[in-house]
PDB file of N, CA and C in Angstrom:
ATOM      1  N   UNK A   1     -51.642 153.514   4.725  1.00  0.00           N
ATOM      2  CA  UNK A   1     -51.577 152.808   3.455  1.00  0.00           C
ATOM      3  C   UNK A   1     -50.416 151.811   3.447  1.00  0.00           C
ATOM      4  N   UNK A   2     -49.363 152.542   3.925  1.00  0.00           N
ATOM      5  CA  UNK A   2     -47.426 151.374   3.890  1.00  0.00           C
ATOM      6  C   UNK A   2     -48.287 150.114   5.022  1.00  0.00           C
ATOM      7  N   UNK A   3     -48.721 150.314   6.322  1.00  0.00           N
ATOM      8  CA  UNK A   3     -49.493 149.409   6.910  1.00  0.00           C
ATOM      9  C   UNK A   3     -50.160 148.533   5.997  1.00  0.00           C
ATOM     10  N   UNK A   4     -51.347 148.600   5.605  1.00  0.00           N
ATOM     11  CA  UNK A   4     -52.287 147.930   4.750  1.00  0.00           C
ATOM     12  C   UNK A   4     -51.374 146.948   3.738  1.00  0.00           C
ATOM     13  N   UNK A   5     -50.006 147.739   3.070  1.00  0.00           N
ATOM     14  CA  UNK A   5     -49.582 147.273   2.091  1.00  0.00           C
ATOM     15  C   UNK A   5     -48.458 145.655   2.674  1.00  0.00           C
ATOM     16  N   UNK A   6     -48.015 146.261   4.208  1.00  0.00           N
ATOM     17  CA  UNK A   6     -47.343 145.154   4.399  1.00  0.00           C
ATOM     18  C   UNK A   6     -48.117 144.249   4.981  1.00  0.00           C
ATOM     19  N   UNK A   7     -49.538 144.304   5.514  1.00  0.00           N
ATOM     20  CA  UNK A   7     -50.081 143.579   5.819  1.00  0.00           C
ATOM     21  C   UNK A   7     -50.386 142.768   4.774  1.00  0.00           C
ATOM     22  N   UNK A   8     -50.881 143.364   3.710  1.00  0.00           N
ATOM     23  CA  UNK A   8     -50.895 142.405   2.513  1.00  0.00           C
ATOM     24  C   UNK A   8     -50.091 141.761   1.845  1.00  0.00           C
ATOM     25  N   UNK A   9     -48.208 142.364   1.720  1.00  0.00           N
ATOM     26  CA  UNK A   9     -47.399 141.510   1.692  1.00  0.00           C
ATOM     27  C   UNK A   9     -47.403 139.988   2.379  1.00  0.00           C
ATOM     28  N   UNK A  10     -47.697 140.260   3.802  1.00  0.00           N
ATOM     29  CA  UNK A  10     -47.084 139.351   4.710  1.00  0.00           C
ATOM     30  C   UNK A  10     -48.565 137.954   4.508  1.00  0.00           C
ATOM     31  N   UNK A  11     -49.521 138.820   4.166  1.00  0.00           N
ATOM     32  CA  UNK A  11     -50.547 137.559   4.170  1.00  0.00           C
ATOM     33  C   UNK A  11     -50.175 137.096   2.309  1.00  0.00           C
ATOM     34  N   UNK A  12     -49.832 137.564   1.616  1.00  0.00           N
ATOM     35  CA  UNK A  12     -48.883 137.287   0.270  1.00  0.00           C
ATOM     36  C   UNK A  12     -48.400 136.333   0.402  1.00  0.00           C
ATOM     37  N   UNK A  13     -47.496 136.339   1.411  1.00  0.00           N
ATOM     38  CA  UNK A  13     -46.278 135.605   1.371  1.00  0.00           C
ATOM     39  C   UNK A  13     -46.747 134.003   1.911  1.00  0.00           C
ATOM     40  N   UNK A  14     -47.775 134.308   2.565  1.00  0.00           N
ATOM     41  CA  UNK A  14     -47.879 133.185   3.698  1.00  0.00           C
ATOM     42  C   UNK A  14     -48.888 132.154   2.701  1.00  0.00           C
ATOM     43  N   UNK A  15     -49.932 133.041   2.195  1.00  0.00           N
ATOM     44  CA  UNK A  15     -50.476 132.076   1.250  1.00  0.00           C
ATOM     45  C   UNK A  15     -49.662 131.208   0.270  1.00  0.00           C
ATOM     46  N   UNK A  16     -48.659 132.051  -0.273  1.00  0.00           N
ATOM     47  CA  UNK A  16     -47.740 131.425  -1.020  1.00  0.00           C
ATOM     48  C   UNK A  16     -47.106 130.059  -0.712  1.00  0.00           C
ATOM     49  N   UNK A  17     -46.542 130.324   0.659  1.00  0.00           N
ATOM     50  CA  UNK A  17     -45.975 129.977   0.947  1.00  0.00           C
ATOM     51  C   UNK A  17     -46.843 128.075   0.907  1.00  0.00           C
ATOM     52  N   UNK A  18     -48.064 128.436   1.484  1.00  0.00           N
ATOM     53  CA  UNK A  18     -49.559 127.269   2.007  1.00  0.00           C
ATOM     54  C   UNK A  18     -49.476 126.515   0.411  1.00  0.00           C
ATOM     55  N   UNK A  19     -49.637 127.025  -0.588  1.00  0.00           N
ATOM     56  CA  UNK A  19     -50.114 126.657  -2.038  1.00  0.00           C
ATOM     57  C   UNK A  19     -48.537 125.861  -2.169  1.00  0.00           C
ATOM     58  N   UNK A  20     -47.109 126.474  -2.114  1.00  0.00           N
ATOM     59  CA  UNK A  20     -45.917 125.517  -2.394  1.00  0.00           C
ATOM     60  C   UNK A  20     -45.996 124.292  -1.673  1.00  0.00           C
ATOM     61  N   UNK A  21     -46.404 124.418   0.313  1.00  0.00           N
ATOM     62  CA  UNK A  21     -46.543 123.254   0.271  1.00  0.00           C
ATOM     63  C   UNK A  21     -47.434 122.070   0.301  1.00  0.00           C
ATOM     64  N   UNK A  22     -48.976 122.952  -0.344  1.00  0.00           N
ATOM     65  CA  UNK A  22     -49.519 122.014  -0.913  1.00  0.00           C
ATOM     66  C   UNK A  22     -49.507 121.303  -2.215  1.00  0.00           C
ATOM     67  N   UNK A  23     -48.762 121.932  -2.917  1.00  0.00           N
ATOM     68  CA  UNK A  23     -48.470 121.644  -3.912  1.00  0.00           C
ATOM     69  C   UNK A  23     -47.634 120.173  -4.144  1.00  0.00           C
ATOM     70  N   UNK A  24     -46.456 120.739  -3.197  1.00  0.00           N
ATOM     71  CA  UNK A  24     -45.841 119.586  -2.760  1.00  0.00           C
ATOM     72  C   UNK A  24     -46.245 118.207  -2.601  1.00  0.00           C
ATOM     73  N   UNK A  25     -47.586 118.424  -1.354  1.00  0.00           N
ATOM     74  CA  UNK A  25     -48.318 117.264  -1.189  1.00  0.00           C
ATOM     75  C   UNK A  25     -48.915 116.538  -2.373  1.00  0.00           C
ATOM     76  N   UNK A  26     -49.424 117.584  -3.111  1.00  0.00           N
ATOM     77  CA  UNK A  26     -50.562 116.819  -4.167  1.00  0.00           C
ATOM     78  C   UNK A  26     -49.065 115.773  -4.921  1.00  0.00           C
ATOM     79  N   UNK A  27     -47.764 116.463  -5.118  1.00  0.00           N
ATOM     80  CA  UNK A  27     -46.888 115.422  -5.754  1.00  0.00           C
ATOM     81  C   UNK A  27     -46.579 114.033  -5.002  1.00  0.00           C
ATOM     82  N   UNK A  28     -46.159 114.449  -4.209  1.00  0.00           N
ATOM     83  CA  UNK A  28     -45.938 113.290  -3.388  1.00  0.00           C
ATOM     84  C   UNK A  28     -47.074 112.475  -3.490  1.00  0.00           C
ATOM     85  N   UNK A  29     -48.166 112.523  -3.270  1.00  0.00           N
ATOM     86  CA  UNK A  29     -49.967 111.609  -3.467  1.00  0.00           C
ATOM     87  C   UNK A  29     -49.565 111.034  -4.952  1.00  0.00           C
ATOM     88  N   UNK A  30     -49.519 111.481  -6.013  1.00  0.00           N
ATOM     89  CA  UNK A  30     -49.224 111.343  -7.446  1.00  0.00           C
ATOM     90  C   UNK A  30     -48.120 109.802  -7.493  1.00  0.00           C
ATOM     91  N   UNK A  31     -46.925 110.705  -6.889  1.00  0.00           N
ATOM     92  CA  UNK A  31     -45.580 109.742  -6.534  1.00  0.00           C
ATOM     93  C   UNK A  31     -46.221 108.298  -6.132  1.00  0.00           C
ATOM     94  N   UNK A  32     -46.912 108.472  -4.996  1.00  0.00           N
ATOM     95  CA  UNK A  32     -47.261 107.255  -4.161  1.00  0.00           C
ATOM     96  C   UNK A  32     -48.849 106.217  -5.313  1.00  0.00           C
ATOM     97  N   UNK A  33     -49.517 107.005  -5.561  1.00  0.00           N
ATOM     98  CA  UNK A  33     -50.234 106.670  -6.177  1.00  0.00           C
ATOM     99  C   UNK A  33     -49.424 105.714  -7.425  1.00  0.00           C
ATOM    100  N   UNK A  34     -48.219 106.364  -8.235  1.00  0.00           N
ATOM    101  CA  UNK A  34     -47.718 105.549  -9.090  1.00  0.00           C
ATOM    102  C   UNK A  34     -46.805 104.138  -8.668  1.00  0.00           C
ATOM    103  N   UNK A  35     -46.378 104.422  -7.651  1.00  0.00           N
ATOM    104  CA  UNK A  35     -45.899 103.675  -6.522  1.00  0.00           C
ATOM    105  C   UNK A  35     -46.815 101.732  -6.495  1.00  0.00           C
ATOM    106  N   UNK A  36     -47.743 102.444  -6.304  1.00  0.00           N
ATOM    107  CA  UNK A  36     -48.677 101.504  -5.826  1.00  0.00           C
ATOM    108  C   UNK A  36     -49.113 100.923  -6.983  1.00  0.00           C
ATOM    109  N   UNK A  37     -49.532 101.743  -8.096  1.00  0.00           N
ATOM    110  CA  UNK A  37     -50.014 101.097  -9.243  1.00  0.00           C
ATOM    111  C   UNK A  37     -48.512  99.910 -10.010  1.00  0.00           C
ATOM    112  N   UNK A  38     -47.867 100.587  -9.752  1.00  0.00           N
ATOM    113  CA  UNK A  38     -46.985  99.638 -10.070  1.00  0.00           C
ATOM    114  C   UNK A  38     -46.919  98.144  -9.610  1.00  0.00           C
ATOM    115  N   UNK A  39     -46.901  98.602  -8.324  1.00  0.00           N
ATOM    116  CA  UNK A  39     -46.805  97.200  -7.240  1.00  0.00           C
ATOM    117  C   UNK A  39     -48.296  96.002  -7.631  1.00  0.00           C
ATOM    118  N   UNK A  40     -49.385  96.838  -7.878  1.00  0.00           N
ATOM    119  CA  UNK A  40     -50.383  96.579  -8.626  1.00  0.00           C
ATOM    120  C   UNK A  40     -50.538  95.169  -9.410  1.00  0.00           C
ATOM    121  N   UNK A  41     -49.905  96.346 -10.453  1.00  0.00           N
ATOM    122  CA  UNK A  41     -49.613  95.616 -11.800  1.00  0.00           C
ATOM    123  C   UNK A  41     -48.492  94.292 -11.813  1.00  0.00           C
ATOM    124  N   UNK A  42     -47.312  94.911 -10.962  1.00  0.00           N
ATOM    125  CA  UNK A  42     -46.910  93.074 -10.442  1.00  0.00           C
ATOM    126  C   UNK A  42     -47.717  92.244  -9.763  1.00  0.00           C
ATOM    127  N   UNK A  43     -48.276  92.661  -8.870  1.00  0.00           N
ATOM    128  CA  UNK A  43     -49.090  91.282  -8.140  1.00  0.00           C
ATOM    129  C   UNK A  43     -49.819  91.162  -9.507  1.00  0.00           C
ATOM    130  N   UNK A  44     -50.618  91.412 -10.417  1.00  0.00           N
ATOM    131  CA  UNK A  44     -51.508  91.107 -10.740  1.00  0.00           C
ATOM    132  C   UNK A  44     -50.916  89.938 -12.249  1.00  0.00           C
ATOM    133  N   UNK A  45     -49.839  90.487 -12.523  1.00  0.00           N
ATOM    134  CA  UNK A  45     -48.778  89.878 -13.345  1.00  0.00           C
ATOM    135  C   UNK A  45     -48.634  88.496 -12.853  1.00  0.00           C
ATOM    136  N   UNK A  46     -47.825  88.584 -11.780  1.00  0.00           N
ATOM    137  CA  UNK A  46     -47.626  87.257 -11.366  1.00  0.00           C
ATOM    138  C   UNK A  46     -48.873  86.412 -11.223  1.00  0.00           C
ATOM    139  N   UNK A  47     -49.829  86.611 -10.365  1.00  0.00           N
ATOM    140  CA  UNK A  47     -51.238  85.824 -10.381  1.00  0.00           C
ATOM    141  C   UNK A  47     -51.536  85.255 -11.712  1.00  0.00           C
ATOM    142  N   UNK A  48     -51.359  86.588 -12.188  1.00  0.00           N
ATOM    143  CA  UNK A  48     -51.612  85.837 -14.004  1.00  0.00           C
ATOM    144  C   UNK A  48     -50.906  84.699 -14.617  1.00  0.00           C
ATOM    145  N   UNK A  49     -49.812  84.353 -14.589  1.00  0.00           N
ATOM    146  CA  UNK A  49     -48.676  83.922 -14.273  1.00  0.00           C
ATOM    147  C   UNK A  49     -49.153  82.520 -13.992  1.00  0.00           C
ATOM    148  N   UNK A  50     -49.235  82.644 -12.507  1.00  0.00           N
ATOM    149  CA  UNK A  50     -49.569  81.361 -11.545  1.00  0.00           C
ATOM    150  C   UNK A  50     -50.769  80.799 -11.793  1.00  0.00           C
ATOM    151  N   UNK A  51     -52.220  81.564 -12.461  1.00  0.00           N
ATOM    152  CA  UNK A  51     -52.386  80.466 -12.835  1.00  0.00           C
ATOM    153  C   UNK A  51     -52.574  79.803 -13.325  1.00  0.00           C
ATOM    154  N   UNK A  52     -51.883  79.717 -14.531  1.00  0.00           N
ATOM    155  CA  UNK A  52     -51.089  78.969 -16.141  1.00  0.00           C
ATOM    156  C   UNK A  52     -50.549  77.960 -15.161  1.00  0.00           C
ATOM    157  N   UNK A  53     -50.215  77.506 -14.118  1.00  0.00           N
ATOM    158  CA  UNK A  53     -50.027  76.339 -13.089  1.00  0.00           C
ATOM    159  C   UNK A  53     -50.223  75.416 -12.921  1.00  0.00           C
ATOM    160  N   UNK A  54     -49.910  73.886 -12.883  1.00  0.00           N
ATOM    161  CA  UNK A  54     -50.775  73.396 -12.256  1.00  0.00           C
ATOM    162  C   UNK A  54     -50.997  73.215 -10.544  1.00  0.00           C
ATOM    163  N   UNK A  55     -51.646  73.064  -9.907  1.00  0.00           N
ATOM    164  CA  UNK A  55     -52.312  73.257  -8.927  1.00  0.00           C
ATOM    165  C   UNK A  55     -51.331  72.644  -7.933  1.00  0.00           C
ATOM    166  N   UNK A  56     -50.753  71.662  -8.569  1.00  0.00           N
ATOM    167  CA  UNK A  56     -49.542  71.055  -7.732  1.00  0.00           C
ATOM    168  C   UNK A  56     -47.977  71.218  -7.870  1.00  0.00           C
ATOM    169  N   UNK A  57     -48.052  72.546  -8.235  1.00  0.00           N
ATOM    170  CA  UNK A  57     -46.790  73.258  -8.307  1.00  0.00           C
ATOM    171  C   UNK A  57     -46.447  73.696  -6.687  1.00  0.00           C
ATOM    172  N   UNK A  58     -44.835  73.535  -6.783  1.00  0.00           N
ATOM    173  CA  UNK A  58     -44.207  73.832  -5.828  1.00  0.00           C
ATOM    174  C   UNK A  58     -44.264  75.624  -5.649  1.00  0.00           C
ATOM    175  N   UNK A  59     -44.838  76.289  -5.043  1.00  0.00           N
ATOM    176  CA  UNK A  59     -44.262  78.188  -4.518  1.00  0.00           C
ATOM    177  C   UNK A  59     -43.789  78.123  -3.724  1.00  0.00           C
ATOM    178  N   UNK A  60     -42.549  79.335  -4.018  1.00  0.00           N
ATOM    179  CA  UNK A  60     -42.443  79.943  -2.537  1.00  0.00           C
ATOM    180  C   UNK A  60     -42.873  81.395  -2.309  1.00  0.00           C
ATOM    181  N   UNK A  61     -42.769  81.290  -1.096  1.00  0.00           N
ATOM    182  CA  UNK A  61     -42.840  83.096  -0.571  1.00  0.00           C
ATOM    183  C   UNK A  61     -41.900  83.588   0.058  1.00  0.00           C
ATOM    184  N   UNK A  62     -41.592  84.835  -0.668  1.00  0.00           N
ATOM    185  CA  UNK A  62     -40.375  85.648   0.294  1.00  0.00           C
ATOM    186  C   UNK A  62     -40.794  85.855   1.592  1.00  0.00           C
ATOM    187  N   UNK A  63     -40.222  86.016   2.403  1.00  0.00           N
ATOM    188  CA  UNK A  63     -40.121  86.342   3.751  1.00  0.00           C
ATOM    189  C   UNK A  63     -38.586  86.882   4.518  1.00  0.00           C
ATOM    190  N   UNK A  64     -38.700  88.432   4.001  1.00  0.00           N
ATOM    191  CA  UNK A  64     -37.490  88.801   4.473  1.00  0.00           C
ATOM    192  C   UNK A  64     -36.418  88.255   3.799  1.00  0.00           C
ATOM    193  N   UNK A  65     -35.391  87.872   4.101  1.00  0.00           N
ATOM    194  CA  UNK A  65     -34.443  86.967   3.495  1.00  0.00           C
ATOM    195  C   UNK A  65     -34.515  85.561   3.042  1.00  0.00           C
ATOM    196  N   UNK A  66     -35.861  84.696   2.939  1.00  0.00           N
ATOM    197  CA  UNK A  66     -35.313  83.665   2.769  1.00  0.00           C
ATOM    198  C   UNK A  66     -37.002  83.601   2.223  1.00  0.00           C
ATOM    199  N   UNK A  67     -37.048  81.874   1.763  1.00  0.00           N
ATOM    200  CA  UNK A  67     -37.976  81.673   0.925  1.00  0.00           C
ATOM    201  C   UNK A  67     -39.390  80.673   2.014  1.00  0.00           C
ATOM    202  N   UNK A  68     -40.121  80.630   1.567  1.00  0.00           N
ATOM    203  CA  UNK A  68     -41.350  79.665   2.689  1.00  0.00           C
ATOM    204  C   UNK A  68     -42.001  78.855   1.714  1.00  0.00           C
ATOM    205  N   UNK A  69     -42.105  77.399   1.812  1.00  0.00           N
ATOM    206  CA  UNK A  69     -42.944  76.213   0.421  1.00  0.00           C
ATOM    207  C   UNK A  69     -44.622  76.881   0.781  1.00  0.00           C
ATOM    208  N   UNK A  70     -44.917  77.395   0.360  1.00  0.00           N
ATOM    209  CA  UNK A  70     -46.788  77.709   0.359  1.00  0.00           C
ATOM    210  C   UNK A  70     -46.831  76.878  -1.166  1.00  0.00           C
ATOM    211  N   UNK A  71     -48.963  76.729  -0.660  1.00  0.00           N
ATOM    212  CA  UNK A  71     -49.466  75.842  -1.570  1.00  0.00           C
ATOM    213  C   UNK A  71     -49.915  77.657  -2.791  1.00  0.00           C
ATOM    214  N   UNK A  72     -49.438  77.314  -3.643  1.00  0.00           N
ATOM    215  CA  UNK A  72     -50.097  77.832  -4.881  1.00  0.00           C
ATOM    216  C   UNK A  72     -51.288  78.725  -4.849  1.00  0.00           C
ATOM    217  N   UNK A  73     -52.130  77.908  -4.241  1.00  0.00           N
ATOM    218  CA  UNK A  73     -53.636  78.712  -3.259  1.00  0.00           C
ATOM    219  C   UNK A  73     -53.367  79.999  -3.042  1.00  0.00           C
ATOM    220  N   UNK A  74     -52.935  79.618  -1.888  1.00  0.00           N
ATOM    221  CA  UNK A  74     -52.231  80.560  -0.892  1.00  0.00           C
ATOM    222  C   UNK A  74     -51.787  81.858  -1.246  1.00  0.00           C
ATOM    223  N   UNK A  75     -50.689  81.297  -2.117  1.00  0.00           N
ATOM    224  CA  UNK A  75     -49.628  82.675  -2.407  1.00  0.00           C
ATOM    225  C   UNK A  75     -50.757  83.603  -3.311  1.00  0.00           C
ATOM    226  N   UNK A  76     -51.609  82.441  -4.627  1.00  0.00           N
ATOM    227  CA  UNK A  76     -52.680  83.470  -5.088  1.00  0.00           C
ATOM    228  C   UNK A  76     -53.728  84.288  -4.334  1.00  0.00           C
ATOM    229  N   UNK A  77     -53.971  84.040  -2.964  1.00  0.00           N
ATOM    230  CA  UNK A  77     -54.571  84.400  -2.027  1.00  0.00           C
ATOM    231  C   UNK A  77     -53.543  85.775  -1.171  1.00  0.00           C
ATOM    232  N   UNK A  78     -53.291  85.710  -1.331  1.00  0.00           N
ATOM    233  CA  UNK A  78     -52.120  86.628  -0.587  1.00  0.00           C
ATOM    234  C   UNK A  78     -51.689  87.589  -1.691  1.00  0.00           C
ATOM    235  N   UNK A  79     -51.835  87.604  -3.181  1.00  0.00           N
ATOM    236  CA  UNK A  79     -51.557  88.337  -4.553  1.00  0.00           C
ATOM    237  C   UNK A  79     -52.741  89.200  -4.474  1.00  0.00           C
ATOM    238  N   UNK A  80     -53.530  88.635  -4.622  1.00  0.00           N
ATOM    239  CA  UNK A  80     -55.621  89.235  -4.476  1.00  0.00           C
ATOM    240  C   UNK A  80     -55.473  90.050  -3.720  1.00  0.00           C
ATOM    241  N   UNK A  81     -54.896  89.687  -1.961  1.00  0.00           N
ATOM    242  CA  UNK A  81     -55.233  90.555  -1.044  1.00  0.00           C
ATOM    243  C   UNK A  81     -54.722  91.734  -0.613  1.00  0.00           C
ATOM    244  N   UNK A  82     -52.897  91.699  -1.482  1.00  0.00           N
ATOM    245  CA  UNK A  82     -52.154  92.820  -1.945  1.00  0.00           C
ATOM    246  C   UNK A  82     -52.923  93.508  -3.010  1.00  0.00           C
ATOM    247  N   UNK A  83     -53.389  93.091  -3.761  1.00  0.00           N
ATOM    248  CA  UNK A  83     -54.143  94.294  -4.971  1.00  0.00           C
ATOM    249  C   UNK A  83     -55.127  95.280  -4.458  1.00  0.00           C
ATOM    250  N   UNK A  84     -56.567  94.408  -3.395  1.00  0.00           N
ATOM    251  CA  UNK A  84     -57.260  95.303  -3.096  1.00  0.00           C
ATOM    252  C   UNK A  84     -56.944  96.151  -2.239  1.00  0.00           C
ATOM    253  N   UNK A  85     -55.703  95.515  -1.325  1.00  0.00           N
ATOM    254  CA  UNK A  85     -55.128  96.632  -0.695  1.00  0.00           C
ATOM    255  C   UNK A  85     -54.767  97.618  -1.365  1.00  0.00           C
ATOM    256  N   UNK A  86     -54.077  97.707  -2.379  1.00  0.00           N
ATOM    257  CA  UNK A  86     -53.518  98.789  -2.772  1.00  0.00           C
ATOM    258  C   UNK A  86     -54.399  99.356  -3.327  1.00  0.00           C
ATOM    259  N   UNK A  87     -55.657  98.675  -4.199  1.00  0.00           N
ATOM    260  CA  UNK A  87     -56.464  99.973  -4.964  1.00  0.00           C
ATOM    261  C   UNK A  87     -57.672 100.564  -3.449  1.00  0.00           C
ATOM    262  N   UNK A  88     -57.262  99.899  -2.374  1.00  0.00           N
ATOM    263  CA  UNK A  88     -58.199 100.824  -1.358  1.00  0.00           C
ATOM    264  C   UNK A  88     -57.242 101.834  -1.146  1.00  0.00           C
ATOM    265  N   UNK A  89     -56.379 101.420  -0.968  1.00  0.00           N
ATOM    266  CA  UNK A  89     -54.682 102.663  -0.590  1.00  0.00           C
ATOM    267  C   UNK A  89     -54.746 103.934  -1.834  1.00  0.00           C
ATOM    268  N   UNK A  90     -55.121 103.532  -3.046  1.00  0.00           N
ATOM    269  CA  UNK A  90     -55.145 104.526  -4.320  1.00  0.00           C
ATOM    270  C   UNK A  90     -56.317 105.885  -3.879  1.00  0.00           C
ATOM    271  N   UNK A  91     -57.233 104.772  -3.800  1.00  0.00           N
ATOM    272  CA  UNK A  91     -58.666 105.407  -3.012  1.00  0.00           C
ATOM    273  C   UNK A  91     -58.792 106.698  -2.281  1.00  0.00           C
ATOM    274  N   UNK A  92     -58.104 105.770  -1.413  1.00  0.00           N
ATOM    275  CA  UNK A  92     -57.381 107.000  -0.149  1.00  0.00           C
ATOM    276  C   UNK A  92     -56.900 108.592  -0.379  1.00  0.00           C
ATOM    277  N   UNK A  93     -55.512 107.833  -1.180  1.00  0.00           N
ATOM    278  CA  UNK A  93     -54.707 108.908  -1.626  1.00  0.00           C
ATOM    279  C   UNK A  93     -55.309 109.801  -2.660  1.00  0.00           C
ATOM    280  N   UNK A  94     -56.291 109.291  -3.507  1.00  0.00           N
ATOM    281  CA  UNK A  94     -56.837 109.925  -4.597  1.00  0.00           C
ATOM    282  C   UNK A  94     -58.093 111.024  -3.987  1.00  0.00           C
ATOM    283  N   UNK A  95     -58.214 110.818  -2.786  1.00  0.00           N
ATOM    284  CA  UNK A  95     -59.574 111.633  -2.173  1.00  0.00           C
ATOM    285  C   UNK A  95     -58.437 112.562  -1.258  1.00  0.00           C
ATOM    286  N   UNK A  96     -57.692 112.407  -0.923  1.00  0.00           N
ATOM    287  CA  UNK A  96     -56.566 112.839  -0.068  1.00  0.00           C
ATOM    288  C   UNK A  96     -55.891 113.969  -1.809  1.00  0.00           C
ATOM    289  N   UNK A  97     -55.500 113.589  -2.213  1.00  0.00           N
ATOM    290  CA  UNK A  97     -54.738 114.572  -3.588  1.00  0.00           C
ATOM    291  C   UNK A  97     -56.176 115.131  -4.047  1.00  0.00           C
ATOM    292  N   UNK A  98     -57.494 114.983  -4.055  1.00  0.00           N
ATOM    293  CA  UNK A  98     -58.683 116.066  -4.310  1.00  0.00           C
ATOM    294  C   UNK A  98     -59.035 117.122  -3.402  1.00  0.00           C
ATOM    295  N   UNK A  99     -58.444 116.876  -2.376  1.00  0.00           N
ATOM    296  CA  UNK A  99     -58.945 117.912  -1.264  1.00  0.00           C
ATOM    297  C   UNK A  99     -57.733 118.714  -1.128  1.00  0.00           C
ATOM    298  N   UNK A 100     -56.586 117.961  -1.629  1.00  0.00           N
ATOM    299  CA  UNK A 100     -55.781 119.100  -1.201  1.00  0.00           C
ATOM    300  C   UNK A 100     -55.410 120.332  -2.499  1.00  0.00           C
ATOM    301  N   UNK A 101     -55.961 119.670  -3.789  1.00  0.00           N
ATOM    302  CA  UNK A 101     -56.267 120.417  -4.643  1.00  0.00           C
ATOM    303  C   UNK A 101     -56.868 121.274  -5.198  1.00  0.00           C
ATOM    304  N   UNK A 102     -58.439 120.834  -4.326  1.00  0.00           N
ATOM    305  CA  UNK A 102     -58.902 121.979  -4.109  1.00  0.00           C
ATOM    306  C   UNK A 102     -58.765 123.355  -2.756  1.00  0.00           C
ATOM    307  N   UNK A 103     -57.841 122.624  -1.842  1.00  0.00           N
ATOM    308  CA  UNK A 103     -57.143 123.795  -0.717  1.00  0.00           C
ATOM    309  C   UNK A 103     -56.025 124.248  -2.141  1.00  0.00           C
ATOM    310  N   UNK A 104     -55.654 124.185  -2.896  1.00  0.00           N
ATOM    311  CA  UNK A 104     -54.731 124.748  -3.655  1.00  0.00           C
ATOM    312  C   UNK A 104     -55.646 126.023  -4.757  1.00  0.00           C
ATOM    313  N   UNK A 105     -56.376 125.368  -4.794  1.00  0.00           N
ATOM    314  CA  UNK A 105     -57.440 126.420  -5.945  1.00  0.00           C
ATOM    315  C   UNK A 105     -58.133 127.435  -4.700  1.00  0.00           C
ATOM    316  N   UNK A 106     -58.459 127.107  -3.974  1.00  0.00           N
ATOM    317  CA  UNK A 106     -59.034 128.124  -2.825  1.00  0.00           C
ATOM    318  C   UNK A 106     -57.985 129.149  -2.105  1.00  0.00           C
ATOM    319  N   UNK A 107     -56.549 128.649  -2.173  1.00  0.00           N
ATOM    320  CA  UNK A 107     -55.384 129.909  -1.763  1.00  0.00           C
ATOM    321  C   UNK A 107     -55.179 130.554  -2.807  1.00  0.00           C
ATOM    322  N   UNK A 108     -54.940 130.103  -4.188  1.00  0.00           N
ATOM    323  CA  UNK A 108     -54.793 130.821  -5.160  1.00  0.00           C
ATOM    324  C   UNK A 108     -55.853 132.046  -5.650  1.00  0.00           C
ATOM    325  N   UNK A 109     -57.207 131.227  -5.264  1.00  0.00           N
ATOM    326  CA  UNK A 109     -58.605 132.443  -5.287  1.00  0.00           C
ATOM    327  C   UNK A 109     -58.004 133.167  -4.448  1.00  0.00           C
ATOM    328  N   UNK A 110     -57.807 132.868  -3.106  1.00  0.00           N
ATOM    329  CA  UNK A 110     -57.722 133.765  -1.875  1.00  0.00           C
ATOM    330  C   UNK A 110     -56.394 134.856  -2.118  1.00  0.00           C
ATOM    331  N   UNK A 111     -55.644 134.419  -2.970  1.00  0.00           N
ATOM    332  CA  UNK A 111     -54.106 135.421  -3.356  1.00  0.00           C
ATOM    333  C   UNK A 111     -54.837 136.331  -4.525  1.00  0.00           C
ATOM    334  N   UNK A 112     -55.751 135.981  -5.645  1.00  0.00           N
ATOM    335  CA  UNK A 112     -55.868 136.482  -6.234  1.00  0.00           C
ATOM    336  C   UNK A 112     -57.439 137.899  -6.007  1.00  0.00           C
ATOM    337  N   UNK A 113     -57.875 137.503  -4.950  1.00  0.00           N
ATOM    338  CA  UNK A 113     -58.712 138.895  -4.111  1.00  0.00           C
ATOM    339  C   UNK A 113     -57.870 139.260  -3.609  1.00  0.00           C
ATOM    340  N   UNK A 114     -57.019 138.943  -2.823  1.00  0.00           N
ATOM    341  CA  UNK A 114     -56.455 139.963  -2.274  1.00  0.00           C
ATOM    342  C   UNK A 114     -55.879 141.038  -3.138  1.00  0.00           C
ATOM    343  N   UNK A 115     -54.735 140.538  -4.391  1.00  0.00           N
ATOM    344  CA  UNK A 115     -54.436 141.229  -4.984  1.00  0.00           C
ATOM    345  C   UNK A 115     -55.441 142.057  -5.803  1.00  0.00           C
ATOM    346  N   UNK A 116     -56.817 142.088  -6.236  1.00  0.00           N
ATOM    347  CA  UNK A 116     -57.868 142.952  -6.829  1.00  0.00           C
ATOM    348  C   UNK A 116     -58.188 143.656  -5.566  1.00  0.00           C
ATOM    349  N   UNK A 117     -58.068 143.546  -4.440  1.00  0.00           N
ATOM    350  CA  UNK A 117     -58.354 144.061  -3.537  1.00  0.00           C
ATOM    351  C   UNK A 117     -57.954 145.443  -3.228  1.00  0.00           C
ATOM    352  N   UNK A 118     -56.456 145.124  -3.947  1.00  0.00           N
ATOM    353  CA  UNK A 118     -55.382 146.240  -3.376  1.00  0.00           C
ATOM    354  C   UNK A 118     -55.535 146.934  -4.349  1.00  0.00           C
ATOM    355  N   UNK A 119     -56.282 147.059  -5.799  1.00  0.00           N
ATOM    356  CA  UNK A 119     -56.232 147.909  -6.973  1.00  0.00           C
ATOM    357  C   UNK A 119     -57.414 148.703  -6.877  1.00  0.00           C
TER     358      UNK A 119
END
């Protein structure tokens, strides 16, 4: 029976242990997800922005430390192609934070037979 019981401790512990650091993960996905929406919402700001423009406005673009003359086009072309990046990147992470949520609901089932197990 003391056998059985530490065996079930030790698989206790370990599940536990699986669910904290998935748990973890699903935050971090959350973190990054807000991350991105942010970055988002600036590109999409500025575009908005630019193009209240006229067409023959001077831009620049950062580049590291210093600035580059791009045509207006451009930089709105390069705003667009940061957005869908990021909502494919959301995508990602959002199918990535479902699976690991449900590995979080499936250790917690799995902690909670065990423990009916032992009664």
């Amino acid at each position: 029976m003391s056998n059985f019981d530490s065996e079930l401790k030790n698989a206790f512990q370990q599940l536990q242990l699986k669910v904290a650091v998935t748990t973890q993960q699903v935050k971090l996905a959350e973190a990054q997800i807000a991350q991105i929406s942010r970055n988002i919402t600036h590109a999409r700001l500025t575009d908005q922005e630019l193009s209240l423009l006229p067409a023959e406005t001077k831009t620049y673009q950062s580049v590291g430390r210093m600035f580059i003359l791009e045509p207006i086009d451009y930089v709105r072309l390069n705003l667009k192609t940061k957005i869908e990046e990021g909502e494919l990147k959301i995508k990602a992470i959002e199918q990535t934070k479902e699976r690991l949520q449900k590995n979080v609901k499936d250790q917690e089932d799995s902690i909670r037979e065990m423990l009916s197990a032992r009664h």
